[in-house]
C-alpha atoms as a PDB file:
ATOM      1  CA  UNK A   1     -84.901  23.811-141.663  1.00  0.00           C
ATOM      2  CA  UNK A   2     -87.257  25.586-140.498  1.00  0.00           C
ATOM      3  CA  UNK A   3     -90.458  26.939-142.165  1.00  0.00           C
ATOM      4  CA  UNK A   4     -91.561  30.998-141.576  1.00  0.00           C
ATOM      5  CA  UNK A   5     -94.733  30.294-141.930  1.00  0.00           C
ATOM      6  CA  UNK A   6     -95.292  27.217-139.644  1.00  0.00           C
ATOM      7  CA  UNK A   7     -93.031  25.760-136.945  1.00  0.00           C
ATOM      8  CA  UNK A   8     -92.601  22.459-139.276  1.00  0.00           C
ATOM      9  CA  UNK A   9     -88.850  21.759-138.641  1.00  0.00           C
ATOM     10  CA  UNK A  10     -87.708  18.448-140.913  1.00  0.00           C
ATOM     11  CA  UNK A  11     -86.998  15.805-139.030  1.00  0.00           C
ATOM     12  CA  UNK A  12     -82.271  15.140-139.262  1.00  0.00           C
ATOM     13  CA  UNK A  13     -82.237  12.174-141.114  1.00  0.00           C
ATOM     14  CA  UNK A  14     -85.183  13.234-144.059  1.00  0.00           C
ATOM     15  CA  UNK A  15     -83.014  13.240-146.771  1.00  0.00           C
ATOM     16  CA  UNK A  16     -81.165  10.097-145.802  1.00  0.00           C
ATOM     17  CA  UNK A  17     -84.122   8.239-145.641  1.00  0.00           C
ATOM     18  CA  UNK A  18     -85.230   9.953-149.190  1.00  0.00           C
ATOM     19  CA  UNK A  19     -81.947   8.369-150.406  1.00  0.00           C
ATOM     20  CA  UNK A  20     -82.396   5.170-149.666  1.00  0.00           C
ATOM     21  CA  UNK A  21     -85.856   5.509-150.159  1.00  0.00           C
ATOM     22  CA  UNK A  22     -84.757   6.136-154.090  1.00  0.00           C
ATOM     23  CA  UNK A  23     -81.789   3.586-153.682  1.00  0.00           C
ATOM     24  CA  UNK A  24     -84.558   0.694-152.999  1.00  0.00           C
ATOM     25  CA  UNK A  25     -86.513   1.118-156.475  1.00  0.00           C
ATOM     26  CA  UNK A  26     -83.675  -0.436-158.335  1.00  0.00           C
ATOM     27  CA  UNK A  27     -83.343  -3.235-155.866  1.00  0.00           C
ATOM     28  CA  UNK A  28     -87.371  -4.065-156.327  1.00  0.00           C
ATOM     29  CA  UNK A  29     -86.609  -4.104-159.871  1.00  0.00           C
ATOM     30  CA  UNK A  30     -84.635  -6.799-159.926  1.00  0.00           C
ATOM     31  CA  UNK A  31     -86.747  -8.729-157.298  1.00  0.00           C
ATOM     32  CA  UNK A  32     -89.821  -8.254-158.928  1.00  0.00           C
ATOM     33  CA  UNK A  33     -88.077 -10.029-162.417  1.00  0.00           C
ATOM     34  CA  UNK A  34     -86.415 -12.458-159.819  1.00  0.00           C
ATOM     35  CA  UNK A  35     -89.507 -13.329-158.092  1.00  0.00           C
ATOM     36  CA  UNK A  36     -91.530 -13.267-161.052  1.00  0.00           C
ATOM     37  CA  UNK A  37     -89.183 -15.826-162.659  1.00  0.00           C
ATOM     38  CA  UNK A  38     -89.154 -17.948-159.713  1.00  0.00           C
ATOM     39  CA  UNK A  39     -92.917 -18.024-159.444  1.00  0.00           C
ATOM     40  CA  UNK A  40     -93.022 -19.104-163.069  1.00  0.00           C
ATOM     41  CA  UNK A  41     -90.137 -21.867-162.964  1.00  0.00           C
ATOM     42  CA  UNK A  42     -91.656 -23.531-159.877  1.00  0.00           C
ATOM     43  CA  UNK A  43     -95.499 -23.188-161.512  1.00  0.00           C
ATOM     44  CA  UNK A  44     -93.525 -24.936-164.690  1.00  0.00           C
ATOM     45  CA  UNK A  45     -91.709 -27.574-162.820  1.00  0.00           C
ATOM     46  CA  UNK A  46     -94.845 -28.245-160.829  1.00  0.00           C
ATOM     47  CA  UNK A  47     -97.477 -28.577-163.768  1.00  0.00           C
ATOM     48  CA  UNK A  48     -95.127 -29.524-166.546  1.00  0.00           C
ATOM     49  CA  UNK A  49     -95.895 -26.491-169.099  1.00  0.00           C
ATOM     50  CA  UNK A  50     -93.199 -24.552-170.666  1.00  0.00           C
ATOM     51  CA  UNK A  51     -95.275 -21.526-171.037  1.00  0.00           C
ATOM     52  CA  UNK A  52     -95.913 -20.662-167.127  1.00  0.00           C
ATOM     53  CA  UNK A  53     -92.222 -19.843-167.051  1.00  0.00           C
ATOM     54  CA  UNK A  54     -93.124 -17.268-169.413  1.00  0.00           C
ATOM     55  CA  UNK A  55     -96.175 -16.460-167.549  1.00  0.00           C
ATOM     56  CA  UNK A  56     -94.272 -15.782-164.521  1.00  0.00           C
ATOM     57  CA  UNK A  57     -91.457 -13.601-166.081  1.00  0.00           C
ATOM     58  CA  UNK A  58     -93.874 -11.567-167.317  1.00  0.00           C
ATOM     59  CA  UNK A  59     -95.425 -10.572-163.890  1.00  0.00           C
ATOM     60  CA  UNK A  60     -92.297 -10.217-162.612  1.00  0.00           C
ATOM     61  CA  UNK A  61     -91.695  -7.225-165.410  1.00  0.00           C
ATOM     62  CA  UNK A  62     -95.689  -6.045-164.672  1.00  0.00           C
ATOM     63  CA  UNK A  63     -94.713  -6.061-160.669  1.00  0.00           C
ATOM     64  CA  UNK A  64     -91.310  -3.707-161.766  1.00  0.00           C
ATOM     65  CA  UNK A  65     -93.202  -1.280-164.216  1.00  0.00           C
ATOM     66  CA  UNK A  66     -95.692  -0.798-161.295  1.00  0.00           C
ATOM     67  CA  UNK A  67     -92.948  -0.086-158.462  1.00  0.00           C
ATOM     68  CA  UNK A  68     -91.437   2.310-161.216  1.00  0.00           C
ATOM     69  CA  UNK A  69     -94.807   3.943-162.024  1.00  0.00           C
ATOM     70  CA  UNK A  70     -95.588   4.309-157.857  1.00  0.00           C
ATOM     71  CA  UNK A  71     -92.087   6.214-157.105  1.00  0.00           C
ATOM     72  CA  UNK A  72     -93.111   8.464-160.239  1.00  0.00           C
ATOM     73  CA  UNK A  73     -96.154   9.663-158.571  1.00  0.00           C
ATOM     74  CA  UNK A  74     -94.876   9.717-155.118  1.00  0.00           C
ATOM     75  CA  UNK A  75     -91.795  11.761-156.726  1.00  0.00           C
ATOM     76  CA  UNK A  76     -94.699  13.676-158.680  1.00  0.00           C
ATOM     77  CA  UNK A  77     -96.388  14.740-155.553  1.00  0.00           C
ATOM     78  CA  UNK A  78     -93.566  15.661-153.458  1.00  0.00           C
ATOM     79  CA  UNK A  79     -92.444  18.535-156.002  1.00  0.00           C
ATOM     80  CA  UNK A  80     -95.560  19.668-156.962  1.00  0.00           C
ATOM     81  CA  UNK A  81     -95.006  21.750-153.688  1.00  0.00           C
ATOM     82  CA  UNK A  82     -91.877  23.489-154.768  1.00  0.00           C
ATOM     83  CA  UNK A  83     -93.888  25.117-157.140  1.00  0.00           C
ATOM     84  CA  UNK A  84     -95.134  27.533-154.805  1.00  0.00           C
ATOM     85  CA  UNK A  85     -92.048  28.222-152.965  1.00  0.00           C
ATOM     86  CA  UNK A  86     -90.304  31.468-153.754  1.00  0.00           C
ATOM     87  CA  UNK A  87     -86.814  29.787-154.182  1.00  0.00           C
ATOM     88  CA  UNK A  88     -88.396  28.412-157.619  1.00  0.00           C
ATOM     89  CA  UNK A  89     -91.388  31.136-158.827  1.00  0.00           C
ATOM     90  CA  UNK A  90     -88.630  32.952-161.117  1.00  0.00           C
ATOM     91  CA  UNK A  91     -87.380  29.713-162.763  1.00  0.00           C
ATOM     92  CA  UNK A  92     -91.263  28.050-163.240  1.00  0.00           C
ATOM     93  CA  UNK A  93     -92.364  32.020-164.914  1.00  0.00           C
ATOM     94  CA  UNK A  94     -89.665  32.701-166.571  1.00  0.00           C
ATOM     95  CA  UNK A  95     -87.834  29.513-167.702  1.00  0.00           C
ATOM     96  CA  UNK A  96     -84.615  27.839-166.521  1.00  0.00           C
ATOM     97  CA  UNK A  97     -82.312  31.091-167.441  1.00  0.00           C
ATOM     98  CA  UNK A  98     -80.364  32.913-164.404  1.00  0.00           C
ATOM     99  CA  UNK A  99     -81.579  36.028-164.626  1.00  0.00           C
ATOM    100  CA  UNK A 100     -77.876  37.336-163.414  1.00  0.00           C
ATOM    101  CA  UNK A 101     -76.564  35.733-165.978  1.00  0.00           C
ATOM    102  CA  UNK A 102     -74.696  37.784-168.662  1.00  0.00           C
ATOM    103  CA  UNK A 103     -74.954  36.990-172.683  1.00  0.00           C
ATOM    104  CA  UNK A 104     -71.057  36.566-172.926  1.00  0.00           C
ATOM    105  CA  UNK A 105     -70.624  35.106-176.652  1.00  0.00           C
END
């Protein structure tokens, strides 16, 4: 696709790798808790207390809220670019009617 105002064309595979890129936050997820828990049961069976198991899981679940938080903003910042783009003015001054649509009730 190419851009009218600059010769920026997107590279084939962009929203492939966008895809993937989205499909890879729930697998951190669940190897953030999994590593997390990990870290805490060897830390347990290495100094014999029950609550660095705990400890652990509960960086595991801090390490997944932050991936979570990071594809927010990186989400956040690739669409605060749309809002310029004519496609989308009408929508973001108007609101999220189609203005060819008729009032059929």
């Amino acid at each position: 696709m190419e851009n009218k105002n600059n010769d920026y064309k997107e590279p084939k595979h962009e929203g492939k790798l966008r895809a993937l890129d989205n499909l890879s936050l729930g697998i951190s997820l669940v190897a953030a808790v999994g590593l997390g828990f990990a870290a805490g049961y060897g830390l347990k069976h290495l100094f014999g207390y029950d609550w660095l198991l705990w400890l652990g899981l509960f960086w595991g679940i801090c390490a997944a809220i932050l991936n979570v938080y990071k594809a927010y903003k990186r989400a956040q910042k690739e669409f605060e670019g749309l809002e310029n783009d004519p496609r989308y003015a009408y929508r973001a001054k108007h609101g999220d009617k189609k203005f060819d649509d008729d009032d059929d009730d």
